[in-house]
Protein backbone atom coordinates (compact mmCIF):
# COMPACT_ATOMS: atom_id res chain seq x y z
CA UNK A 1 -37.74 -42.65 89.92
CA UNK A 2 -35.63 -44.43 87.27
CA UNK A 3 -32.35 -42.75 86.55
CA UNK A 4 -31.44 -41.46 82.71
CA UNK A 5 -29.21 -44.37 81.00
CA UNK A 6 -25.60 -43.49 81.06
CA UNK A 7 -23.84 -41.92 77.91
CA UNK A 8 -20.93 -43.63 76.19
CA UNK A 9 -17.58 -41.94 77.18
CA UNK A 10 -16.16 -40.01 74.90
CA UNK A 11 -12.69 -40.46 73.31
CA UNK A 12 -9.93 -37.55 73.97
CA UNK A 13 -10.18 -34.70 72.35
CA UNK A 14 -13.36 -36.17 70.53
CA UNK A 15 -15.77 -33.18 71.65
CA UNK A 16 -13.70 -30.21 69.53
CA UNK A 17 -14.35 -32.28 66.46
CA UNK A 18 -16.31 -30.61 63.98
CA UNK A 19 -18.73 -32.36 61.82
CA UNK A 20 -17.05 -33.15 58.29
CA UNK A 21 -19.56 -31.94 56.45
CA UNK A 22 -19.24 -28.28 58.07
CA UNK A 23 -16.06 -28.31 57.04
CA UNK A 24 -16.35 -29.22 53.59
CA UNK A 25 -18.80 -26.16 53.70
CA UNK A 26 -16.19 -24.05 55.33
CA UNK A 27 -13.50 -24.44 52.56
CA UNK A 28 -15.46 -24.30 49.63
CA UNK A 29 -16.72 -20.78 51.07
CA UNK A 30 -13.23 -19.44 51.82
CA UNK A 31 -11.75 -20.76 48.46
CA UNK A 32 -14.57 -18.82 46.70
CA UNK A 33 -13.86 -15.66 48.82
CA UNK A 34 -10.48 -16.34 47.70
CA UNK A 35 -11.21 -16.13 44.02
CA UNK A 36 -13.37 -13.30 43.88
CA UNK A 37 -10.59 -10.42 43.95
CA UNK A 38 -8.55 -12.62 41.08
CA UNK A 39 -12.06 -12.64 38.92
CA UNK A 40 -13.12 -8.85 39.35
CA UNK A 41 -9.30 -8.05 38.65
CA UNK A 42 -9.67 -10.04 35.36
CA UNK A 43 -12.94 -8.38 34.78
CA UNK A 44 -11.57 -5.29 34.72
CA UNK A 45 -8.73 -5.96 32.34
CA UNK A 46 -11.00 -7.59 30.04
CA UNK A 47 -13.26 -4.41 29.80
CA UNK A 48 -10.58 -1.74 29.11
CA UNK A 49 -9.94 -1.00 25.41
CA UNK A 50 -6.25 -1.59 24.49
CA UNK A 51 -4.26 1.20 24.41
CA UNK A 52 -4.58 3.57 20.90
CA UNK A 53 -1.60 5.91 18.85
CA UNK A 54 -2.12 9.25 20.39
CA UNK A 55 -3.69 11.78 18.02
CA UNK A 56 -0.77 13.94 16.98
CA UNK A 57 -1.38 18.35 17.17
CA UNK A 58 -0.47 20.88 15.02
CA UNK A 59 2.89 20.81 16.25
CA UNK A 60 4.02 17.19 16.06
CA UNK A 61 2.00 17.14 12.30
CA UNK A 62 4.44 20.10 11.35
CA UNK A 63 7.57 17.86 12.72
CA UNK A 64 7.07 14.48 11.53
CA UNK A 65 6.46 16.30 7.87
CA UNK A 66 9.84 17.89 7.57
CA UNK A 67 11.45 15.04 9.22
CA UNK A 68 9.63 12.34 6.46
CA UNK A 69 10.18 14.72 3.93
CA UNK A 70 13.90 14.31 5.18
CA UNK A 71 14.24 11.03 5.10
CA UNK A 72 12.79 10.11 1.76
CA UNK A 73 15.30 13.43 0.50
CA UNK A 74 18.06 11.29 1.54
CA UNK A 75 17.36 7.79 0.48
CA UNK A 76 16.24 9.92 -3.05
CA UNK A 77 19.39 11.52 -3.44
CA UNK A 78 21.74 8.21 -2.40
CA UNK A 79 19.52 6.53 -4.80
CA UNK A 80 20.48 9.38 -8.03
CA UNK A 81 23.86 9.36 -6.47
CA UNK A 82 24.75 5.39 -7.50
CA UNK A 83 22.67 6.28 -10.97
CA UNK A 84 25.36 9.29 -11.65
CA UNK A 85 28.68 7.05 -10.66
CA UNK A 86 27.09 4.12 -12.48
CA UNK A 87 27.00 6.16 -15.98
CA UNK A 88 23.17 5.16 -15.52
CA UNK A 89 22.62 9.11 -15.68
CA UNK A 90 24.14 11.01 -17.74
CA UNK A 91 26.14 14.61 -16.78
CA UNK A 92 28.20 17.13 -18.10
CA UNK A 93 29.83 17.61 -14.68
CA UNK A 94 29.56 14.17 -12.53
CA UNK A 95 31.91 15.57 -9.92
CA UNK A 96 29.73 18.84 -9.32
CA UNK A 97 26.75 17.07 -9.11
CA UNK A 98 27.52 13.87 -6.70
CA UNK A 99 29.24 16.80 -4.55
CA UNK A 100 25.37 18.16 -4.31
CA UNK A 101 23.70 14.76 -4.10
CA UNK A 102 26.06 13.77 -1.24
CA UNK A 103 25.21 17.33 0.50
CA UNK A 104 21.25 16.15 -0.12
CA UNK A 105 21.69 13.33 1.79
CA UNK A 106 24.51 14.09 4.57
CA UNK A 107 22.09 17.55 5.41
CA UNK A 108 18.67 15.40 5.10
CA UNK A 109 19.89 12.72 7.64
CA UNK A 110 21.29 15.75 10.06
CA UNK A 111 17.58 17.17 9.62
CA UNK A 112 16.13 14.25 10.30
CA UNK A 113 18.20 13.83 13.37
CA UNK A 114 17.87 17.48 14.98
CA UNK A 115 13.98 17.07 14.59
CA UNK A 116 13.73 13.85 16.45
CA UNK A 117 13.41 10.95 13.63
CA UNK A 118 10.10 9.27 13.54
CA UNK A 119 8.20 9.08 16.17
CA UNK A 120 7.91 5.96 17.74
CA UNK A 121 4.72 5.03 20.39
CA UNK A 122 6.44 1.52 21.14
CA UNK A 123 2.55 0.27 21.30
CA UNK A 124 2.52 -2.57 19.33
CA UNK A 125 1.36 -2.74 15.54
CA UNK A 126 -1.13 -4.86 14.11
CA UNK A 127 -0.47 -8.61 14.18
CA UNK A 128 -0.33 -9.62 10.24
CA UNK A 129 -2.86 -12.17 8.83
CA UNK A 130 -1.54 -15.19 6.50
CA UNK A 131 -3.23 -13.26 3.77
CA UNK A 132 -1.16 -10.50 4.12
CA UNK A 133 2.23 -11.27 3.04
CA UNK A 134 2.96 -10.14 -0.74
CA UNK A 135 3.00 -11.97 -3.49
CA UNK A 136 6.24 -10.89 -4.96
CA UNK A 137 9.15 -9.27 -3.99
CA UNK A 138 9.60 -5.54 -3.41
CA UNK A 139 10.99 -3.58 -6.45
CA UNK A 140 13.92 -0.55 -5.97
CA UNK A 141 12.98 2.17 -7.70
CA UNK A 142 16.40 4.58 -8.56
CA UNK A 143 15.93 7.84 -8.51
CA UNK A 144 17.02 10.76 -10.86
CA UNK A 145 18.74 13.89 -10.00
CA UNK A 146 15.81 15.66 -11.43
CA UNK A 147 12.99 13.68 -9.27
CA UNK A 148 15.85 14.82 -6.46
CA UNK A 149 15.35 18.72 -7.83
CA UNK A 150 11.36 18.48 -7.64
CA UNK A 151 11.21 16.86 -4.27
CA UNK A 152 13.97 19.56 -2.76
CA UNK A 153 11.79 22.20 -4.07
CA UNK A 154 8.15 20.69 -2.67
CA UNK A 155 9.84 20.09 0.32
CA UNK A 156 10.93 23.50 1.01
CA UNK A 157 7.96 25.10 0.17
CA UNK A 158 6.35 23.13 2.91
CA UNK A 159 9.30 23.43 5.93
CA UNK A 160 8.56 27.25 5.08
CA UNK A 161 4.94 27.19 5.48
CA UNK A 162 5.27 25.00 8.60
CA UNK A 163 7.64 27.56 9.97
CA UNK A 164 5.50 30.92 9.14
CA UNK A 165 2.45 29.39 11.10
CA UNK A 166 3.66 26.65 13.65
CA UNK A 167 3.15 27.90 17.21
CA UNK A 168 6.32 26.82 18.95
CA UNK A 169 8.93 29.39 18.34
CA UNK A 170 12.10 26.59 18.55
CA UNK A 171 10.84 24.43 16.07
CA UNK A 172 9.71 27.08 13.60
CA UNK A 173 13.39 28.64 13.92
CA UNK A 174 14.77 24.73 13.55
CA UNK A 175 12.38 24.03 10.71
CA UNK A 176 12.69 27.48 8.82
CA UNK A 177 16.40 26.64 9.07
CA UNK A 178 15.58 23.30 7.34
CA UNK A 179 13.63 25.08 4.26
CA UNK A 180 16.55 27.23 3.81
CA UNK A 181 19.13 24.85 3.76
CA UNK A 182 16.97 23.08 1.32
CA UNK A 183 16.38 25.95 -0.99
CA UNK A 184 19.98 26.66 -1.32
CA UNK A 185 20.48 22.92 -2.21
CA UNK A 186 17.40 23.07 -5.45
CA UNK A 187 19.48 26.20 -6.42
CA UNK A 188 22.56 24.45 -6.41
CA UNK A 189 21.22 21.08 -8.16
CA UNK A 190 19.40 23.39 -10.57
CA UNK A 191 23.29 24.38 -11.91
CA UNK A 192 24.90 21.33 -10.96
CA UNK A 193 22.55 19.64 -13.78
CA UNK A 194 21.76 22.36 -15.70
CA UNK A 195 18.06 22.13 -15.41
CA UNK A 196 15.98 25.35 -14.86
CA UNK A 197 15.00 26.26 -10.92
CA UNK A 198 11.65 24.61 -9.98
CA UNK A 199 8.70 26.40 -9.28
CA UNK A 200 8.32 27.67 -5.80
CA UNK A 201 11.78 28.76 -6.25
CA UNK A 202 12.20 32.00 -7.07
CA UNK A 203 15.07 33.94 -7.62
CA UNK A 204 16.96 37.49 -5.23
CA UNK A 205 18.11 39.81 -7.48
CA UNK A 206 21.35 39.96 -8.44
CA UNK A 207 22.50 42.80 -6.56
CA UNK A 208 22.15 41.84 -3.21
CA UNK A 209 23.80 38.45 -3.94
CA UNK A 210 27.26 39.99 -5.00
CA UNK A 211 26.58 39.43 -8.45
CA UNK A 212 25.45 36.15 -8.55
CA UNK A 213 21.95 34.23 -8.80
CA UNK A 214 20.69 33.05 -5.64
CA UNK A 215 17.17 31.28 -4.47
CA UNK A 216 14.71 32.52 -2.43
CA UNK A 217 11.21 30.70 -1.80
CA UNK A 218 7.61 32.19 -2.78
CA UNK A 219 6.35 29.82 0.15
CA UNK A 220 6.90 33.21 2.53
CA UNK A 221 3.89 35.50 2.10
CA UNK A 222 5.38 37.19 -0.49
CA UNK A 223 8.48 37.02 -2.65
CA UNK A 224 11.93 38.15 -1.02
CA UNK A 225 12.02 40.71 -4.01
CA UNK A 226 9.11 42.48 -3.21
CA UNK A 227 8.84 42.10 0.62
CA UNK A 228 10.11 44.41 3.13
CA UNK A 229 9.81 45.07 6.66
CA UNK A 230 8.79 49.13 5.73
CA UNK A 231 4.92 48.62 6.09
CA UNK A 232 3.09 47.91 9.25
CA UNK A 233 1.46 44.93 8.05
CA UNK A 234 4.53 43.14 7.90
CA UNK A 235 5.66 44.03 11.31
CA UNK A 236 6.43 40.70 13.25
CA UNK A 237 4.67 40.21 16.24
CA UNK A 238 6.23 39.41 19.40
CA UNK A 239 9.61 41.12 19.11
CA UNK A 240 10.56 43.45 21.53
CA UNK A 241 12.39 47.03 20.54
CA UNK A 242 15.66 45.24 21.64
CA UNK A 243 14.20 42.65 18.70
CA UNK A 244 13.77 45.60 16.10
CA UNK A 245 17.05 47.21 17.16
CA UNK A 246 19.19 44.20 16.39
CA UNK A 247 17.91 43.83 13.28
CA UNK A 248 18.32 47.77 12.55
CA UNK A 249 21.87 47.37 13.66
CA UNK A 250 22.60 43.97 11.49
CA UNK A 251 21.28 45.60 8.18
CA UNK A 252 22.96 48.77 8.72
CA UNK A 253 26.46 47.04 10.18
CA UNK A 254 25.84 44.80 6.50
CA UNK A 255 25.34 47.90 4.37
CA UNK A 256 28.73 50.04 5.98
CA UNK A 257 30.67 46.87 5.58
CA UNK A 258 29.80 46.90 1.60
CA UNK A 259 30.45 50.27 0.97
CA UNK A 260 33.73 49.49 2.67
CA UNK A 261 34.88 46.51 0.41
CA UNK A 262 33.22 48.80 -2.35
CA UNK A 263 36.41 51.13 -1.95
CA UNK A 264 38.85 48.22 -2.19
CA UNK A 265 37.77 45.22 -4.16
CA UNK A 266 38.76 44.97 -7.92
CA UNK A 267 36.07 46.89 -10.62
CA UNK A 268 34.45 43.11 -11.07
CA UNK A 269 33.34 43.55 -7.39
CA UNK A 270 32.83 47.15 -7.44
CA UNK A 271 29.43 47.43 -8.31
CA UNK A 272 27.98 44.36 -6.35
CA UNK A 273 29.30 45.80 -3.53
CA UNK A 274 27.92 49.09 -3.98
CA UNK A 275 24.39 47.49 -5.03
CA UNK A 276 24.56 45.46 -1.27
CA UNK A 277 25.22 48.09 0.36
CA UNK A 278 22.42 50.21 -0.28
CA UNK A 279 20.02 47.62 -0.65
CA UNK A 280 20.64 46.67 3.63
CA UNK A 281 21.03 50.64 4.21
CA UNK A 282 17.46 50.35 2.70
CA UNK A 283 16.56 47.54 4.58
CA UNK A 284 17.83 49.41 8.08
CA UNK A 285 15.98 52.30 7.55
CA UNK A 286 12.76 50.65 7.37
CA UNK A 287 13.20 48.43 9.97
CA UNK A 288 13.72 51.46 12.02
CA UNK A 289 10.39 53.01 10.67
CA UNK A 290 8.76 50.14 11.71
CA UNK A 291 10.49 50.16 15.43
CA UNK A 292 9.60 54.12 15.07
CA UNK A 293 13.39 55.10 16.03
CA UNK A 294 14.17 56.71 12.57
CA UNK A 295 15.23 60.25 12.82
CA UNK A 296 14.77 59.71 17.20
CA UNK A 297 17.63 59.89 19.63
CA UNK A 298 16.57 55.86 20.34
CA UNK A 299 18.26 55.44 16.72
CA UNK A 300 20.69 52.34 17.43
CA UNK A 301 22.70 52.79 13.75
CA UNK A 302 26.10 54.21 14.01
CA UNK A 303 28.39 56.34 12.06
CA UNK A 304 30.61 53.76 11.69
CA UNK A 305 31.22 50.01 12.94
CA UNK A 306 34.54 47.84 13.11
CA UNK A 307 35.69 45.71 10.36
CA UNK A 308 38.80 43.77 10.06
CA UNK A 309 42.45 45.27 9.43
CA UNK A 310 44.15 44.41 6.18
CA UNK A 311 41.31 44.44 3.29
CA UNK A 312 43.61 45.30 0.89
CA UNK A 313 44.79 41.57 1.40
CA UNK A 314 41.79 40.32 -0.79
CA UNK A 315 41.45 37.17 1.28
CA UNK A 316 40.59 39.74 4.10
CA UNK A 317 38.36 41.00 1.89
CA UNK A 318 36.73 38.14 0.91
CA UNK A 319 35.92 37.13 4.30
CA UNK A 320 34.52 40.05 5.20
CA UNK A 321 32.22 39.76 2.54
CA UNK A 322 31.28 36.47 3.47
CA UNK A 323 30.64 36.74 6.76
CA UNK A 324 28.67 39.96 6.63
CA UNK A 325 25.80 37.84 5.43
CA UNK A 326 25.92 35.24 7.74
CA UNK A 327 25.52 37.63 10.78
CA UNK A 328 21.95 38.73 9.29
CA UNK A 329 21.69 34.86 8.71
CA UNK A 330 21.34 34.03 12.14
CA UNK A 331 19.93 37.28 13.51
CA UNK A 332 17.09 36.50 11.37
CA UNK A 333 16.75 33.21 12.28
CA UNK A 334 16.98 34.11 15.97
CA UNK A 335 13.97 36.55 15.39
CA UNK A 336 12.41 33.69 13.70
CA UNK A 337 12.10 32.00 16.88
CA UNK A 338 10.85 34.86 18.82
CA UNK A 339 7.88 36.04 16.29
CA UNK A 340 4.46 35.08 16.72
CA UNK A 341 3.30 32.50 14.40
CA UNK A 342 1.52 33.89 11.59
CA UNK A 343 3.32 36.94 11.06
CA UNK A 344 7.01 35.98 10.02
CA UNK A 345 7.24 36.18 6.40
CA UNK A 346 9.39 39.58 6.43
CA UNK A 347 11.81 37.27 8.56
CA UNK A 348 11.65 34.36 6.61
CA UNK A 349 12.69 36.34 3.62
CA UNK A 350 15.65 37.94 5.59
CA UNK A 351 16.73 34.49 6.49
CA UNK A 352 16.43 33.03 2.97
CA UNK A 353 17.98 36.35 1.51
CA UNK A 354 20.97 36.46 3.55
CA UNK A 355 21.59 32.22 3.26
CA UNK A 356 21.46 33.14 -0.14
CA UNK A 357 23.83 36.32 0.01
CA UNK A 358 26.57 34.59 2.09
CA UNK A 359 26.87 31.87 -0.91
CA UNK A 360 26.76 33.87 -3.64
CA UNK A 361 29.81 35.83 -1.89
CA UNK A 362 31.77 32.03 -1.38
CA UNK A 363 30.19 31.30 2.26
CA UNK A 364 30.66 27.36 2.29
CA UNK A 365 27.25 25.63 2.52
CA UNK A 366 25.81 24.75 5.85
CA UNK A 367 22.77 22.14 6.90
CA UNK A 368 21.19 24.43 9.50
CA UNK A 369 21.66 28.49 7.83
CA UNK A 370 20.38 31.10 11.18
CA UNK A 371 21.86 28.27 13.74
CA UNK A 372 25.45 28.72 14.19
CA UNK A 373 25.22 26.38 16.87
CA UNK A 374 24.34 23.40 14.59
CA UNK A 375 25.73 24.61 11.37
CA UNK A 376 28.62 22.71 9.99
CA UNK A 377 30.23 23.41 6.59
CA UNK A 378 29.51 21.64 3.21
């Protein structure tokens, strides 16, 4: 039997080498396992739609108008500011006015500021094209105290209709605040240049004002002349009887403290007083119809209330009268904030009535009338 011929020896380690060709095979597989994660990752990215502006609600609409309507306000009045100090408008009384114009702006920028300024997404904004650059330089327009007058008076209108019907209680009280403050300044710019009040601007009668014209704003359901809390229609929803109480007890605290001063301010005063008075004793008495404590034991008025010592001293006196409206200031605008949207045009009125009162009695000017907590003096 012949034997099988011998096989060469193999070299050291020789049998655990792997054919070169496997292992070509081997990497190329493991790099392309490697890859896939990196390539579906990138697929993914390259299939989701870049990010958008988020669609603003009612509320944020409501905010970013005031606060634009702010901001253009104040870059308006600035603007008829420089025109007044240049001599470029004309005035009778430069000092008055610039002392109004400089209120436009200083309140405008604090309005813009307690709403939140523009909103900013931080998504970026579209990348320009070559094509889009202008072809000439941007022109500054100056603005006139009048233009100043007719934008004050749109813009009110607007805060005022934002604030009957937005939703949020806060930011209707904060932006009701604003479309006061910015119907006593179109008052106050109407006489500072002599032009007559714009329309939407409407005027309290002159005896719940101390004598003195004062604005109110049609942009409430109805005018602050003619509305009153006395039918149930107007009744503010929301408030609690604690609600309709306070504002019993403000009206009716407002009306004893006239019929005080009545008894010791000069004859000039007399008769203003005595006209405020009974026109809150009115108001009281229907607030308390509509709370349905008139003529009940759950009655909160009083007989009398506390006022300060020494109103012969007619800068007592003075205060007193002052600050009575500015207590029904910001109880109304506290109410304001508690109402249900839709039915606070009785409180609206209250709060543009009593902004109006205080001044007309020598109340200093404020940016934010119903907030004591933000208001600062003119």
């Amino acid at each position: 039997m012949t034997s099988a011929p011998a096989r060469p020896a193999r070299t050291p380690g020789e049998h655990a080498r792997p054919d070169r060709q496997r292992v070509r095979r081997l990497r190329a597989t493991v790099a392309a396992l490697a890859l896939l994660p990196v390539l579906a990752a990138c697929g993914v990215r390259l299939e989701t739609p870049a990010p958008t502006e988020p669609a603003p609600d009612a509320l944020e609409q409501a905010r970013a108008r005031t606060v634009d309507a702010a901001l253009e306000l104040a870059q308006a009045a600035t603007s008829a500011r420089e025109a007044v100090t240049q001599g470029t408008e004309p005035s009778a009384d430069p000092t008055s006015l610039t002392l109004v114009l400089d209120d436009v702006a200083a309140y405008s920028v604090q309005h813009a500021q307690q709403l939140g300024g523009t909103y900013d997404s931080g998504l970026p904004g579209p990348t320009p094209t070559p094509t889009s650059t202008p072809t000439s330089a941007p022109t500054s327009t100056t603005a006139s105290s009048g233009e100043v007058l007719a934008l004050l008076a749109d813009a009110a209108a607007t805060a005022l209709d934002d604030a009957a019907t937005v939703q949020d209680g806060p930011l209707a009280r904060l932006v009701a605040s604003v479309g006061a403050a910015r119907t006593d300044l179109a008052q106050r710019l109407a006489t500072a240049t002599g032009q007559p009040v714009p329309e939407g601007i409407s005027q309290v009668p002159a005896s719940t004002t101390g004598g003195a014209t004062a604005p109110t704003s049609s942009a409430a359901p109805t005018s602050a002349a003619s509305q009153s809390p006395g039918a149930a229609s107007d009744a503010p929803g929301g408030l609690a009887s604690d609600d309709l109480d306070a504002l019993v007890l403000a009206e009716d605290q407002a009306g004893y403290g006239y019929e005080v001063l009545a008894a010791v301010l000069g004859d000039d005063q007399r008769d203003d007083a005595r006209a405020a008075a009974a026109d809150h004793r009115e108001r009281a008495e229907q607030w308390a119809v509509l709370a349905g404590t008139t003529g009940t034991s759950a009655d909160p008025r009083r007989v009398a209330y506390t006022v300060p010592t020494g109103l012969t001293d007619p800068a007592v006196a003075a205060e007193l009268a002052r600050t009575l409206p500015q207590t029904l200031t910001d109880t109304y605008g506290s109410m304001i904030a508690r109402a249900d949207a839709g039915t606070r045009g009785t409180l609206l009125d209250g709060l543009l009535r009593s902004t109006a009162e205080a001044h007309a009695w020598g109340a200093a000017p404020v940016a934010f009338p119903g907030m004591p907590e933000l208001a600062v003096a003119g």
